[in-house]
Protein backbone atom coordinates (compact mmCIF):
# COMPACT_ATOMS: atom_id res chain seq x y z
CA UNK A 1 71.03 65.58 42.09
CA UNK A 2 69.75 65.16 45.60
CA UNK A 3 68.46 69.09 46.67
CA UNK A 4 68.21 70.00 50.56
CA UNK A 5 64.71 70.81 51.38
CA UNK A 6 64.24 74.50 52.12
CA UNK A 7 64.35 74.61 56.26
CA UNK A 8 61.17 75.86 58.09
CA UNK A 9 61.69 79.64 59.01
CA UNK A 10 61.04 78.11 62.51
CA UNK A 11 64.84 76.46 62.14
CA UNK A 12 66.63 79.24 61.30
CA UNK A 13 64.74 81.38 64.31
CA UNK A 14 64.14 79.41 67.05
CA UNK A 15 68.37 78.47 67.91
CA UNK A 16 69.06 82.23 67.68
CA UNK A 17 66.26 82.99 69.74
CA UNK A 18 67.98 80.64 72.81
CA UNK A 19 71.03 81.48 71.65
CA UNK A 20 69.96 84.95 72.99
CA UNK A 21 68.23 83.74 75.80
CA UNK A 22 71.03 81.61 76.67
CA UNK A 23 73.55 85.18 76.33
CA UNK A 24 71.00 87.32 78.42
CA UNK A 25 71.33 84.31 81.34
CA UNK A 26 75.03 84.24 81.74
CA UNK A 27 75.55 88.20 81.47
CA UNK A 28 73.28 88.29 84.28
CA UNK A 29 75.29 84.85 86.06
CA UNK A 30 78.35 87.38 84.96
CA UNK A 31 77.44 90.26 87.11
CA UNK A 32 75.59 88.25 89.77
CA UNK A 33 79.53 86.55 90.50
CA UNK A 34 80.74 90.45 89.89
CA UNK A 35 78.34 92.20 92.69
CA UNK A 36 79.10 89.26 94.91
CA UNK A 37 82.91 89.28 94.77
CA UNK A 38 82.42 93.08 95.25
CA UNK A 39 80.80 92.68 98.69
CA UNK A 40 82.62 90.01 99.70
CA UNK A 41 86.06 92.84 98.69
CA UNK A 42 84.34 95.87 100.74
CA UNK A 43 83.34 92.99 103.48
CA UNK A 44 87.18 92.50 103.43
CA UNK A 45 88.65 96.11 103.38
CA UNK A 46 86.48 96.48 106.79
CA UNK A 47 86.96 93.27 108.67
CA UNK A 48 89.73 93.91 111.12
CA UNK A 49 92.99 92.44 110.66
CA UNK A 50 96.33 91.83 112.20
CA UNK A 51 97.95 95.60 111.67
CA UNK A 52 101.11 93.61 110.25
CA UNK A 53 98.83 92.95 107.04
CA UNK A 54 97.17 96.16 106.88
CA UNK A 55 100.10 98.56 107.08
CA UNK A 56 103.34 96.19 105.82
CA UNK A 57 106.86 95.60 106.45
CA UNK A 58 109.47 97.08 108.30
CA UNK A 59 110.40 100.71 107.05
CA UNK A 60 113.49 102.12 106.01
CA UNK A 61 116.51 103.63 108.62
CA UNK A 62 114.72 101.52 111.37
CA UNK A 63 117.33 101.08 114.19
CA UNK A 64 118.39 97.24 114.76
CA UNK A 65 118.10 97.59 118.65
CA UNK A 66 114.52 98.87 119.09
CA UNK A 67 112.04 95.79 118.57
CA UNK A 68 109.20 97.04 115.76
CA UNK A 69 105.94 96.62 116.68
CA UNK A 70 102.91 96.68 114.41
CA UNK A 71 100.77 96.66 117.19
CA UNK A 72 100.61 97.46 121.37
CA UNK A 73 102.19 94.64 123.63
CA UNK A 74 101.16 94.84 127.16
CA UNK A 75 102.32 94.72 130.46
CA UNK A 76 101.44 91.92 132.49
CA UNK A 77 100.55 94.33 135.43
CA UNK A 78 97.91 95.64 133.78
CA UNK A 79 94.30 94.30 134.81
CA UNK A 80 91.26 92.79 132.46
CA UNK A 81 89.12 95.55 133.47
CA UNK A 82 91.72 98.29 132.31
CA UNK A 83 92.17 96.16 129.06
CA UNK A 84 88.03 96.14 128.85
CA UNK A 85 88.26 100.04 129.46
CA UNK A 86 90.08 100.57 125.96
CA UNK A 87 87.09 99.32 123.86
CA UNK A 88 84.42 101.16 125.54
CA UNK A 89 83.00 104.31 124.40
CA UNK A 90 81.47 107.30 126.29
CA UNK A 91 79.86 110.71 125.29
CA UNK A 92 83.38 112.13 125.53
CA UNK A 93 84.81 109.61 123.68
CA UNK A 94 82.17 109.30 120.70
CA UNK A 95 84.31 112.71 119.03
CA UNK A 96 87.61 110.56 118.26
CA UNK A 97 87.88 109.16 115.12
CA UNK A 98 86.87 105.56 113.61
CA UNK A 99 90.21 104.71 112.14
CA UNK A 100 89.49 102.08 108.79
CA UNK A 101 91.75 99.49 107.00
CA UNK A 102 92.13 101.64 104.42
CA UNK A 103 93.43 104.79 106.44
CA UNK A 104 95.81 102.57 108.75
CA UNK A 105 97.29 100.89 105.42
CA UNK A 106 97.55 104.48 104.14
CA UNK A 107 100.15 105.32 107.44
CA UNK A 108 102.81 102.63 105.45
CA UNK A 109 103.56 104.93 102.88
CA UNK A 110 103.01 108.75 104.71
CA UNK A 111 105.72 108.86 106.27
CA UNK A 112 109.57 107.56 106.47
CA UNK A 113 112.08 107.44 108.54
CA UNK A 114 115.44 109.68 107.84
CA UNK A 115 118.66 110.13 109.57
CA UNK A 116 119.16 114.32 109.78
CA UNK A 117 122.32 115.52 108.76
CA UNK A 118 121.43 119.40 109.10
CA UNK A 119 124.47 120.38 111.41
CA UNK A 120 121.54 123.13 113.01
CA UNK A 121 119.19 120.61 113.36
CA UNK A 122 119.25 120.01 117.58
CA UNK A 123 118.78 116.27 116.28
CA UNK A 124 122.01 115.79 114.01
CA UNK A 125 122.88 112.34 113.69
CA UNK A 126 119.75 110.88 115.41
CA UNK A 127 116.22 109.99 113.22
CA UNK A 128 113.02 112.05 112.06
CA UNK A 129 110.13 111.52 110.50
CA UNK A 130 109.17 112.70 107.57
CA UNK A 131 106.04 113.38 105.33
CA UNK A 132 106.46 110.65 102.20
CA UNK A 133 103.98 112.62 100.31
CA UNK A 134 101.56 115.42 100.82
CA UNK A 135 99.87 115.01 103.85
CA UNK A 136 96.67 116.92 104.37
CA UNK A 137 95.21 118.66 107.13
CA UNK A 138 93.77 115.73 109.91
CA UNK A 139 95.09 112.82 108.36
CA UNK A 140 96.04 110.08 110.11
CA UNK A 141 100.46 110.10 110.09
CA UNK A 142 101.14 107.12 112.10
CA UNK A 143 99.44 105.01 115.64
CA UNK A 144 101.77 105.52 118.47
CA UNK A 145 103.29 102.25 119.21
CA UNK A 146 104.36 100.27 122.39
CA UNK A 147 104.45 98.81 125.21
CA UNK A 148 101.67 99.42 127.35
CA UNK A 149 101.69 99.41 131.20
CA UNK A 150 100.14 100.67 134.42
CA UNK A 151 101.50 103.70 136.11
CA UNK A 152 102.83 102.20 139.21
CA UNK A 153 106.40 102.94 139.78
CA UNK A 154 106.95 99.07 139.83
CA UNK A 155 105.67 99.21 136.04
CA UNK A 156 107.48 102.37 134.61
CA UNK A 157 110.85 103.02 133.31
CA UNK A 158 112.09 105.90 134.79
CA UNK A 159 114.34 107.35 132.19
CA UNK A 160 112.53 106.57 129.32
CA UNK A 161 112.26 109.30 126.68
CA UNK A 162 109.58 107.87 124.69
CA UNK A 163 106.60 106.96 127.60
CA UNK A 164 103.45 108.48 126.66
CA UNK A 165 100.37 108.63 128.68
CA UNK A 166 97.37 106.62 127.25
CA UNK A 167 94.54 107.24 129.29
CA UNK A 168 94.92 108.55 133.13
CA UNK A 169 91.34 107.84 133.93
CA UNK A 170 92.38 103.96 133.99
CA UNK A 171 96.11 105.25 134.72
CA UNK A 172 98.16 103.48 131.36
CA UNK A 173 100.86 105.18 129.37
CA UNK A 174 102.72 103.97 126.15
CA UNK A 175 106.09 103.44 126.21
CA UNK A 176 108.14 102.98 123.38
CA UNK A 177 111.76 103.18 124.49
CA UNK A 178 112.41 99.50 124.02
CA UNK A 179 110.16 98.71 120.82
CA UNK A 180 107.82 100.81 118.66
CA UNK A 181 106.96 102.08 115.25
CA UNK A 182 108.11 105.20 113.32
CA UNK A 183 105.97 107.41 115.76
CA UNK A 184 108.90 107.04 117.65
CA UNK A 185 110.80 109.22 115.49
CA UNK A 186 108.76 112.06 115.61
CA UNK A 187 110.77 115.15 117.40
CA UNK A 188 109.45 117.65 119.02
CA UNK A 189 109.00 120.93 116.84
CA UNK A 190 111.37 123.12 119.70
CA UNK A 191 114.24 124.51 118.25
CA UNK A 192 113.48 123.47 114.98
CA UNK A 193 110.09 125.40 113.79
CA UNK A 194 108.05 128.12 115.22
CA UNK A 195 105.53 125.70 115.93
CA UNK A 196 103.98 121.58 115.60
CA UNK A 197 103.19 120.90 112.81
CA UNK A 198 101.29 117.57 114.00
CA UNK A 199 99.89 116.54 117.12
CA UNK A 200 98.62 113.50 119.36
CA UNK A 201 94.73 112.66 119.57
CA UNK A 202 92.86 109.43 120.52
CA UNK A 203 91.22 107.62 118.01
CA UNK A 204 89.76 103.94 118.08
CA UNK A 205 90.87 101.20 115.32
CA UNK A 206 89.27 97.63 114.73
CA UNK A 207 90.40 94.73 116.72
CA UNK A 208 89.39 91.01 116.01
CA UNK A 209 87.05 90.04 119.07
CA UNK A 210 85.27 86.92 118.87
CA UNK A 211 82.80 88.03 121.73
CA UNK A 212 81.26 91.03 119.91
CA UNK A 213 78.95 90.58 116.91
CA UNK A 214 80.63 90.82 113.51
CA UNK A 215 83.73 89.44 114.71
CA UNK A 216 85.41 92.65 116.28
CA UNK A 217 85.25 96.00 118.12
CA UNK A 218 86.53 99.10 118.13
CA UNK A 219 89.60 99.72 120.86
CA UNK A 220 91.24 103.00 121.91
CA UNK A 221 94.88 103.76 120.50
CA UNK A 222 96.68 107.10 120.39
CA UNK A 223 98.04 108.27 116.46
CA UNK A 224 99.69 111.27 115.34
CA UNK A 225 97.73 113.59 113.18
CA UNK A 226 98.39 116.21 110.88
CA UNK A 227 96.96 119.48 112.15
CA UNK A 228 94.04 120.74 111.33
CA UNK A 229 93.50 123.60 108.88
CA UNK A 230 92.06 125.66 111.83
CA UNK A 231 89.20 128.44 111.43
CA UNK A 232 91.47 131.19 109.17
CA UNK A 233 92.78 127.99 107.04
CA UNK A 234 96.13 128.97 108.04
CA UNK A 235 97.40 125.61 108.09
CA UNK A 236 95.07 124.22 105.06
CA UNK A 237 97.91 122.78 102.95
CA UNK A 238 99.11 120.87 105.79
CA UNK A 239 102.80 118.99 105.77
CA UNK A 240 104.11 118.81 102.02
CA UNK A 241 106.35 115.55 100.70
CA UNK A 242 109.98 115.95 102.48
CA UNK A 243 108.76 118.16 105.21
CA UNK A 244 109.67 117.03 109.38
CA UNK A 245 106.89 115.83 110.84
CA UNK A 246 106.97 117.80 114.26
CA UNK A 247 104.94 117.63 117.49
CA UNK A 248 105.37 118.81 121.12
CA UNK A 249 106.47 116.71 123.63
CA UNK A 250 105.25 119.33 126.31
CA UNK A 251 106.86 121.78 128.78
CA UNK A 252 107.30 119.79 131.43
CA UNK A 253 108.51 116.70 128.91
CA UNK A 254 111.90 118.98 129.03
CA UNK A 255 111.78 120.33 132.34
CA UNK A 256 111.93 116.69 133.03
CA UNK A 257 114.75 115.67 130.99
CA UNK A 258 116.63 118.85 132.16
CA UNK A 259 116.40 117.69 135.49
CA UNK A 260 117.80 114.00 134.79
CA UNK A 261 120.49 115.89 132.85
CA UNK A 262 122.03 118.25 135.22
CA UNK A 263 121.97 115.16 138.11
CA UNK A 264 123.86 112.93 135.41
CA UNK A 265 125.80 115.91 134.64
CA UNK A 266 125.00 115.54 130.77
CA UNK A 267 126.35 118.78 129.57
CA UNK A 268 125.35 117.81 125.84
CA UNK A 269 122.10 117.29 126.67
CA UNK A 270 121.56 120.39 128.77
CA UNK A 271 122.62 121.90 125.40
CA UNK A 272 119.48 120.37 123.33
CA UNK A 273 117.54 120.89 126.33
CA UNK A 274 118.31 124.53 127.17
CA UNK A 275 117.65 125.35 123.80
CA UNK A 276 114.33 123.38 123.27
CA UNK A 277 113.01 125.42 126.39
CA UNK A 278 114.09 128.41 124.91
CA UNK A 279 112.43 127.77 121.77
């Protein structure tokens, strides 16, 4: 009978020994591709992108004559240098927040867009916004959306409801009468709640710029923000899910409109406006 020859303890050691080796190399290949695809995610997250793909599709109850915008268009009238003026910074402006990817893609699902059917609500029949989920105190709701333009009488509409100044040092406003985003929807907190609940500040997002290292740099927009909790906490739980997002258009916002109303001799709206300057 032929008999195998006993193997060499070197045999039966040696293959598991580079057999090990071998392991140990492509755990550490492993989470060499792992730490890399990582980066390359968080490198991602913070590039800046086209707002359409950071905060999604159109919402919900979004009327079919305003144009949605996911981000500013601009006027035509306005100049390079007041276009150059939105992505600089001063000492003033360094306190505004640094808005990421991840906060703007956050605004999709904060807030939505409902048609009020409260027959005491001065806005019966027409949109609000409200809070999607809990929304806590300084978060980011929504940018205010439009179409930005210069000041001059040539470049404003007159009887829009919805144009908000931007910056008065370089004299722009946003106006979102014509086309938007939810902001749009917000209504002001008169007649409805002792007091805003929300409120607009300046912030800066990320813009793609091909001059500035890294690809972008950081331009001025205007959002809506949920109070913040203030010194006593009062307002620490900030807007719960299903709760009106409200915010004041302003005294003279009203005052305004009240004006245009009684030369039009809209008695409804002297109604709503009467008894928003009341409130």
């Amino acid at each position: 009978m032929f008999e195998h020859p006993e193997p060499d303890i070197e045999t039966i050691i040696m293959p598991r020994k580079d057999a090990s080796k071998k392991q140990i190399e492509w755990e550490k290949k492993q989470d060499e591709i792992a730490k890399k695809k990582q980066e390359e995610d968080k490198k991602k997250r913070d590039e800046p992108q086209e707002l359409r793909e950071v905060t999604g599709e159109l919402p919900k109850n979004w009327p079919e004559e305003i144009t949605y915008l996911w981000d500013h268009t601009y006027s035509d009238a306005i100049t390079a240098e007041q276009r150059a003026q939105l992505g600089r910074t001063s000492i003033e402006l360094e306190t505004h927040s640094k808005i990421s990817n991840a906060q703007l893609a956050s605004t999709a699902s904060s807030c939505m867009i409902t048609i009020i059917e409260d027959e005491k609500h001065p806005a019966r029949g027409q949109r609000g916004l409200f809070a999607a989920e809990h929304l806590e105190p300084d978060r980011l709701v929504c940018l205010y959306m439009g179409h930005v333009h210069s000041n001059s009488k040539s470049d404003t509409d007159p009887y829009s409801d919805y144009d908000l100044c931007f910056d008065r040092d370089i004299d722009l406003s946003v106006d979102a009468s014509k086309s938007g985003n939810q902001s749009r929807c917000a209504n002001d907190y008169r007649g409805i709640a002792d007091r805003p609940n929300a409120e607009f500040r300046d912030c800066f997002i990320k813009v793609p710029c091909t001059k500035r290292a890294g690809g972008f740099k950081w331009e001025r927009r205007v959002g809506i923000f949920v109070l913040s909790a203030g010194k006593a906490g009062k307002r620490k739980h900030g807007i719960k899910a299903g709760e009106e997002i409200l915010i004041s258009y302003g005294k003279q916002f009203w005052e305004s409109r009240k004006m245009m109303a009684q030369f039009h001799e809209d008695f409804e709206t002297l109604k709503v406006v009467d008894a928003a300057l009341e409130g």
